[in-house]
Protein backbone atom coordinates (compact mmCIF):
# COMPACT_ATOMS: atom_id res chain seq x y z
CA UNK A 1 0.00 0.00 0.00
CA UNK A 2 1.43 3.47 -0.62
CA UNK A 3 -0.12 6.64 0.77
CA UNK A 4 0.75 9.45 -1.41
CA UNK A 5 -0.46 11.94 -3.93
CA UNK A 6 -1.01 12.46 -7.74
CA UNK A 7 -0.53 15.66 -9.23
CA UNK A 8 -0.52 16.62 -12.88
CA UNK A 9 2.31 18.39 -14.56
CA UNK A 10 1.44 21.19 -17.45
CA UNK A 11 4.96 21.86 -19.06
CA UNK A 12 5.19 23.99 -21.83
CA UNK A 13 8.91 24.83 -23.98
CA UNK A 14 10.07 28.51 -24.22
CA UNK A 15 13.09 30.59 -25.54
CA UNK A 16 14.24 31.80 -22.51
CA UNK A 17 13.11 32.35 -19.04
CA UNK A 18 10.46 35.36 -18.79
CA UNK A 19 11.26 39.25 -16.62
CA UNK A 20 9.69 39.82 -14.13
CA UNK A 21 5.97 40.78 -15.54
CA UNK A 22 6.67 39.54 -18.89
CA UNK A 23 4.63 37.25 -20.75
CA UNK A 24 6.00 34.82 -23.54
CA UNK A 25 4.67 32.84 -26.45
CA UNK A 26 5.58 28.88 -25.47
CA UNK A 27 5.28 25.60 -27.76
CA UNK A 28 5.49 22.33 -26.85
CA UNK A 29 2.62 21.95 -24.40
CA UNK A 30 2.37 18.88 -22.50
CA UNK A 31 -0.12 17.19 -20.14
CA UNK A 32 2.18 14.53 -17.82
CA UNK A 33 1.50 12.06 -14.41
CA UNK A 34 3.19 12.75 -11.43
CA UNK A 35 3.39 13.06 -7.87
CA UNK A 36 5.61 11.23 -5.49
CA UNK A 37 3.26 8.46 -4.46
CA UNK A 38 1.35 8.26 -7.84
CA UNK A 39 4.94 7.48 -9.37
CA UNK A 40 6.29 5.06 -6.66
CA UNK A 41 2.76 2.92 -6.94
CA UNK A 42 2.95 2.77 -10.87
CA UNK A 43 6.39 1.96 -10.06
CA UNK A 44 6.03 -1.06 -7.61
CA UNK A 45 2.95 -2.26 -9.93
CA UNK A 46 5.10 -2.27 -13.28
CA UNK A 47 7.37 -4.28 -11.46
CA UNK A 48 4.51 -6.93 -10.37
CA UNK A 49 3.53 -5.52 -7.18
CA UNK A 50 -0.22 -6.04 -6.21
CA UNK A 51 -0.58 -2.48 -4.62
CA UNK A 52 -3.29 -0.18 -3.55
CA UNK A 53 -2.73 3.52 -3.66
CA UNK A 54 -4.50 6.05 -0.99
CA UNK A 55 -4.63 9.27 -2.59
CA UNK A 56 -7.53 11.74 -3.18
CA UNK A 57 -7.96 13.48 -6.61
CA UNK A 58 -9.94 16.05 -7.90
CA UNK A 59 -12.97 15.30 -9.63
CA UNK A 60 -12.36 17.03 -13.01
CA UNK A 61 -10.61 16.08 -16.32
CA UNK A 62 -7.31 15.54 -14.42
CA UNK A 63 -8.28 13.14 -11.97
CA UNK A 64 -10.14 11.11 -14.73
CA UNK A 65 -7.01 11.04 -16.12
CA UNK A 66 -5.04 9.61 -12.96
CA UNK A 67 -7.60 6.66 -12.59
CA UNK A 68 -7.36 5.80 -16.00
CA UNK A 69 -3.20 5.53 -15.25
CA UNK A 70 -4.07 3.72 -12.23
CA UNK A 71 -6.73 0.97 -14.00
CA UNK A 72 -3.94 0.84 -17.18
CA UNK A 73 -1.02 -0.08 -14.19
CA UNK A 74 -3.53 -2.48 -12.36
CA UNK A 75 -3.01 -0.42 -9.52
CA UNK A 76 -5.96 -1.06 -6.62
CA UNK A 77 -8.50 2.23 -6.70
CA UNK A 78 -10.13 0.82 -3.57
CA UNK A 79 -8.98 3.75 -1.72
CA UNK A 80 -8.96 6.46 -3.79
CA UNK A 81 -11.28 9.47 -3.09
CA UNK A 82 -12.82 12.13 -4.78
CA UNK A 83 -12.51 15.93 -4.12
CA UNK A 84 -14.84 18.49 -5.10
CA UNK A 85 -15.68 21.95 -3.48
CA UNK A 86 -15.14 20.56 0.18
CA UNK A 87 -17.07 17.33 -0.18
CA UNK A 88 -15.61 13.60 -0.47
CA UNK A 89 -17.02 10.69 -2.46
CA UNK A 90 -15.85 7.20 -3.04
């Protein structure tokens, strides 16, 4: 069991690193997995752990997006909870 969190990295490429108050035109934009305890359980499971992650994720696009990496990795959901607007489902 690992008792961690997910969080979603938005990464996007640009020339050079913005001044202060400056805006600048990026490419490259990218939508990747992450978080400490997301990785290490996709980790262990990859490697043929059984393993059950306790996180909670938002319930929006992104979190959608972390169960779908957890069902791919057959990592266990059981304990996974949902977050919206100060309430909790299961």
């Amino acid at each position: 069991m690992v008792l961690g969190s997910y969080a979603t990295g938005l990464t996007m490429k640009v020339k050079r690193l913005p001044r202060t108050g400056e805006t600048l035109l990026g490419s490259g934009y990218r939508v990747d997995y992450g978080g400490k305890g997301s990785n290490q359980a996709v980790g262990c499971a990859r490697l043929g752990a059984e393993v059950s992650f306790v996180v909670k994720v938002g319930k929006d696009a992104f979190g959608e997006m972390a169960l779908g990496l957890y069902r791919d990795e057959r990592v266990d959901t059981t304990y996974v909870l949902y977050y919206c607007r100060g309430s909790e489902r299961t």
